[in-house]
C-alpha atoms as a PDB file:
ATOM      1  CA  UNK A   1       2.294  21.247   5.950  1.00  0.00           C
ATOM      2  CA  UNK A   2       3.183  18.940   8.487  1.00  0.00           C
ATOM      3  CA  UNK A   3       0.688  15.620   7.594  1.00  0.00           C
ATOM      4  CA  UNK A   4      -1.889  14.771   5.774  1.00  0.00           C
ATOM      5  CA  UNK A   5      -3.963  11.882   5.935  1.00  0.00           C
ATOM      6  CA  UNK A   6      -6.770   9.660   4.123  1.00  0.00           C
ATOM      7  CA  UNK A   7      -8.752   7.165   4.377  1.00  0.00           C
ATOM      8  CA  UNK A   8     -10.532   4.473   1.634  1.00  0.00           C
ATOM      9  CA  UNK A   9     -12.939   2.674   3.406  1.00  0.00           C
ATOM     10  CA  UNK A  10     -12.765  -1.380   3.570  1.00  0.00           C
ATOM     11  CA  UNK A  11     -11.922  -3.182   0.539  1.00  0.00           C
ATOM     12  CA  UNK A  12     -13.325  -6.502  -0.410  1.00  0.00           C
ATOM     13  CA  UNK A  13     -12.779  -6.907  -4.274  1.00  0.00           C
ATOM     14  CA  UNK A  14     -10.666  -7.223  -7.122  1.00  0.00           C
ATOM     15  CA  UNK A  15     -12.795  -4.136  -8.445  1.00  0.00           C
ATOM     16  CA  UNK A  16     -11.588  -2.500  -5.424  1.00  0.00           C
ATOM     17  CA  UNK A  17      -8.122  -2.495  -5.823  1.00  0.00           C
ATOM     18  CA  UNK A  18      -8.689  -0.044  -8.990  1.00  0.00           C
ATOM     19  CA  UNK A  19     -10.863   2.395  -7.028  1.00  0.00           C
ATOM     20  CA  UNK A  20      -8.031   2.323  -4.130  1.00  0.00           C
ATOM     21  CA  UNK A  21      -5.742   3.649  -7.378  1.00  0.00           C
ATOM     22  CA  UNK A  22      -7.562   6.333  -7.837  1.00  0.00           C
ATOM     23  CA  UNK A  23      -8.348   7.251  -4.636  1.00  0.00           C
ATOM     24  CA  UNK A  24      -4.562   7.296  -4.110  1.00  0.00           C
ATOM     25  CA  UNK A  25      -4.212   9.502  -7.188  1.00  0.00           C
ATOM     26  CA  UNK A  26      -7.145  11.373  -5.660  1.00  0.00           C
ATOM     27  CA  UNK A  27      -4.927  12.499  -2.787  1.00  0.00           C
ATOM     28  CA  UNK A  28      -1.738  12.956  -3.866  1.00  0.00           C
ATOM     29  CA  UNK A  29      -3.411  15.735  -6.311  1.00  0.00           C
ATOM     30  CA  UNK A  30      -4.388  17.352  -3.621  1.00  0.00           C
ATOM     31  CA  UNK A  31      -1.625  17.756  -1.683  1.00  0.00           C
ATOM     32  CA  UNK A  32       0.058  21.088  -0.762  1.00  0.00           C
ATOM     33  CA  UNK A  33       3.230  22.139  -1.504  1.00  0.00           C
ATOM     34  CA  UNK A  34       6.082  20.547  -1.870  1.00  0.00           C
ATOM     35  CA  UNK A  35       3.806  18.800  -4.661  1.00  0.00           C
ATOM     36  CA  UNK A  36       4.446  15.234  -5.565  1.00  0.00           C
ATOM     37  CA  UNK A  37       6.660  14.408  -8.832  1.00  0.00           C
ATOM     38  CA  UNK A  38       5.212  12.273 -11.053  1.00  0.00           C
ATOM     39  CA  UNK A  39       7.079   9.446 -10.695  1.00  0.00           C
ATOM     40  CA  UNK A  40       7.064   9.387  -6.959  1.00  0.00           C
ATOM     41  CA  UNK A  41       2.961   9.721  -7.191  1.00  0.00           C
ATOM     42  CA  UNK A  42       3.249   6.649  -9.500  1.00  0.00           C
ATOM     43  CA  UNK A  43       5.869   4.384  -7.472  1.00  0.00           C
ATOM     44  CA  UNK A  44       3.127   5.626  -4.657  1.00  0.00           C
ATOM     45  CA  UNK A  45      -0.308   4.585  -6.836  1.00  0.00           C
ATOM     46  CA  UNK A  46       1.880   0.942  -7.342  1.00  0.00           C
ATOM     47  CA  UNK A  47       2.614   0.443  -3.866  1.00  0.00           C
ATOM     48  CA  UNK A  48      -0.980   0.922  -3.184  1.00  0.00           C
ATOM     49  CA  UNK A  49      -2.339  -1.446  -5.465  1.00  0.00           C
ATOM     50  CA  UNK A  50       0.512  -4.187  -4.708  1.00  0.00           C
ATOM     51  CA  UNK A  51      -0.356  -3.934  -1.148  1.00  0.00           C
ATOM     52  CA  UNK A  52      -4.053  -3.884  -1.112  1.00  0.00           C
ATOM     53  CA  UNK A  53      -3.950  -6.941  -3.911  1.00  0.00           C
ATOM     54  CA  UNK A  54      -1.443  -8.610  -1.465  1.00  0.00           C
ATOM     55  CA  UNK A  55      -4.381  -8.193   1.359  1.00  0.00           C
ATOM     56  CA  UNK A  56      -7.360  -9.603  -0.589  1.00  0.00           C
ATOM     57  CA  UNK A  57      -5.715 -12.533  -1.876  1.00  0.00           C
ATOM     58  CA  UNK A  58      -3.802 -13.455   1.594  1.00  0.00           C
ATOM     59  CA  UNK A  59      -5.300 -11.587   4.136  1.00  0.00           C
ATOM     60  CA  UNK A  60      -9.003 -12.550   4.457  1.00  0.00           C
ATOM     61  CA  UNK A  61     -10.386 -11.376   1.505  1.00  0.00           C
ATOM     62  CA  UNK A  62     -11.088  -7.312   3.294  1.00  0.00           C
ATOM     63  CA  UNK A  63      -8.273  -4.791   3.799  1.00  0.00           C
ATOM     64  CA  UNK A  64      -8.391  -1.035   4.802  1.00  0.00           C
ATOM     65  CA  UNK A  65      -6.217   1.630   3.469  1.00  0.00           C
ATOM     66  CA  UNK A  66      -4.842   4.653   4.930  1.00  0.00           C
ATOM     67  CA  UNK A  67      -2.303   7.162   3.261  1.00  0.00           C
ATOM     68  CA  UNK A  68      -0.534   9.747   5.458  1.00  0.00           C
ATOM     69  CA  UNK A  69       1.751  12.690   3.722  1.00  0.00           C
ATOM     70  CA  UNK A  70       4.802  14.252   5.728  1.00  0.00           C
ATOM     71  CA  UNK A  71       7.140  16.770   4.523  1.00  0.00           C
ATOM     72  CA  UNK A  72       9.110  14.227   2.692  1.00  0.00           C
ATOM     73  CA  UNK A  73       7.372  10.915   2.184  1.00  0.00           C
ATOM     74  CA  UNK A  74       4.357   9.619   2.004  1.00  0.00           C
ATOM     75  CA  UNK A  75       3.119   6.763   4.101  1.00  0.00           C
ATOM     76  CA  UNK A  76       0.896   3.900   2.517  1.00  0.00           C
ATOM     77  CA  UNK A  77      -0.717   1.620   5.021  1.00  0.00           C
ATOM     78  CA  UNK A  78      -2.625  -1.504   4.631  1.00  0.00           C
ATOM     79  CA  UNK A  79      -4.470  -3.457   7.314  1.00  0.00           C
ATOM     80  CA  UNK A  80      -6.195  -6.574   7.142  1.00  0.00           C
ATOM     81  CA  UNK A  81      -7.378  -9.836   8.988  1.00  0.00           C
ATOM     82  CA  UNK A  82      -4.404 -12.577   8.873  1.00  0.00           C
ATOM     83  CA  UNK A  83      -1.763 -12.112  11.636  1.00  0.00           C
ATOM     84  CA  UNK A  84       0.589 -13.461   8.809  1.00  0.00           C
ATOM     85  CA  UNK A  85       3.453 -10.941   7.490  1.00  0.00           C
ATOM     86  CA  UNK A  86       4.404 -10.999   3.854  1.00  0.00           C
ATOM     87  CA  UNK A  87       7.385 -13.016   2.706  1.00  0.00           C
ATOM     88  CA  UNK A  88       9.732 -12.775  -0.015  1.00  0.00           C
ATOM     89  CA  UNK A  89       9.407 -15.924  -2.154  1.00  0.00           C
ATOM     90  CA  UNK A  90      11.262 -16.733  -5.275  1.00  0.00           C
ATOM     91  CA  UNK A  91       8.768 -14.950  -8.224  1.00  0.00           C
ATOM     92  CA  UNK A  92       7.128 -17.958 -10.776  1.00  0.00           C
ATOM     93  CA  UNK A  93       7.940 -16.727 -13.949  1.00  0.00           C
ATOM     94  CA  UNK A  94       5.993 -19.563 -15.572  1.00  0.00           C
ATOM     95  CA  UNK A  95       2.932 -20.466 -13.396  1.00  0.00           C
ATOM     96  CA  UNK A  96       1.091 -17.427 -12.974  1.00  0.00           C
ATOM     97  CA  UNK A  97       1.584 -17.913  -8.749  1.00  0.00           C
ATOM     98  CA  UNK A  98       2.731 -14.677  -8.529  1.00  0.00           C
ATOM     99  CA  UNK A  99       5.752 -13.532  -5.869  1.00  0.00           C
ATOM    100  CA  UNK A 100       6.827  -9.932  -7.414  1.00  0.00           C
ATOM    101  CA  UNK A 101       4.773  -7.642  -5.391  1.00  0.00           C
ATOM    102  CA  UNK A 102       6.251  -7.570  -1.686  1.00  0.00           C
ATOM    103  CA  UNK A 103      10.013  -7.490  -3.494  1.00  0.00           C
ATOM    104  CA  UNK A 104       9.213  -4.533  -5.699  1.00  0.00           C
ATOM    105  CA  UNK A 105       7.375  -2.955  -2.327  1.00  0.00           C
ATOM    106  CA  UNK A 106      10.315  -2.964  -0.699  1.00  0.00           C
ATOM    107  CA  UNK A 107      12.302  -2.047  -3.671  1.00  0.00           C
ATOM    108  CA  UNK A 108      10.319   0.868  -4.048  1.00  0.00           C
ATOM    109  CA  UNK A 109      10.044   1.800  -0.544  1.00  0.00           C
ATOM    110  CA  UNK A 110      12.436   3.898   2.023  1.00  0.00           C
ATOM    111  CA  UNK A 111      11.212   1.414   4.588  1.00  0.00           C
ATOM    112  CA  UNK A 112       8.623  -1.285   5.207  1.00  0.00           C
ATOM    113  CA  UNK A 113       7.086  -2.527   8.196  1.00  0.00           C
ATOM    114  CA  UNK A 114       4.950  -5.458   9.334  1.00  0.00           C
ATOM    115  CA  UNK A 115       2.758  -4.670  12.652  1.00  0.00           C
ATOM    116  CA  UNK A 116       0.409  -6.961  14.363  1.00  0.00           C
ATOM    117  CA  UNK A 117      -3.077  -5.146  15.833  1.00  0.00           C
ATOM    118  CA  UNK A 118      -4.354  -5.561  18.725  1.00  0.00           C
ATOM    119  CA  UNK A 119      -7.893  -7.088  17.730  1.00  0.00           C
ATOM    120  CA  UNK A 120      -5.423  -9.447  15.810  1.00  0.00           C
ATOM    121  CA  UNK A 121      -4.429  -8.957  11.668  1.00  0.00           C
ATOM    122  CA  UNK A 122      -1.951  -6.713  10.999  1.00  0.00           C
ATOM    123  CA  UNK A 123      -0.998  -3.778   8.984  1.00  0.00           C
ATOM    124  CA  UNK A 124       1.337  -3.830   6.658  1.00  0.00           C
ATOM    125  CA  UNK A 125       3.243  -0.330   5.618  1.00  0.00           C
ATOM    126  CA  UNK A 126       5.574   1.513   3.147  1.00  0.00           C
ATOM    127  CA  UNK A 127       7.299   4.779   3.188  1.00  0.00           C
ATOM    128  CA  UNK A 128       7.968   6.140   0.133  1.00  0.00           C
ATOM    129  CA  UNK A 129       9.753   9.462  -0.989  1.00  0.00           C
ATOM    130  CA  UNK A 130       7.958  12.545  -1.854  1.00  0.00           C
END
């Protein structure tokens, strides 16, 4: 198998972020061999939801997601409307602000990248091992 790729069409709500979750779950199940360990599908189901939550709330309230599998990693990729790249920010532990999620994506990830489109936005994307 060289790549494999997938598509979840726009998402514009809270509600949404769960069905991206399972539509990441969706197809890492159905990937060929080498299958996906089950922590590696989870730190992958994680970055998905961190990434699309990340969109709605500070990228224009609408974000696409696309997952691409490769031999060895699998590629989650979020694009949305604000030009603006994440930034790491000091997490509030006692206001409910939030400021966990693009650390523990980059925690999680092999490598992250911030990439601004064309028709303006960006996308926003995390390698993670297989």
């Amino acid at each position: 198998m060289d790549t494999m790729s997938g598509n979840v069409a726009t998402v514009r709500s809270a509600a949404s972020i769960a069905g991206a979750r399972e539509h990441a779950r969706a197809f890492l199940e159905c990937l060929a061999q080498p299958a996906i360990a089950a922590e590696a599908a989870d730190n992958v189901v994680l970055v998905v939801s961190e990434l699309v939550t990340n969109a709605l709330r500070h990228g224009g309230g609408a974000c696409t997601l696309d997952l691409t599998a490769h031999p060895d990693s699998i590629e989650v990729s979020v694009c949305d409307r604000s030009p603006q790249a994440p930034r790491m920010r000091t997490p509030d532990l006692n206001g409910g602000t939030g400021g966990f999620g693009w650390p523990m994506v980059n925690r999680l990830a092999r490598a992250t990248a911030v990439t601004g489109r064309t028709g303006g936005g960006k996308t926003v994307s995390a390698l993670l091992t297989r």
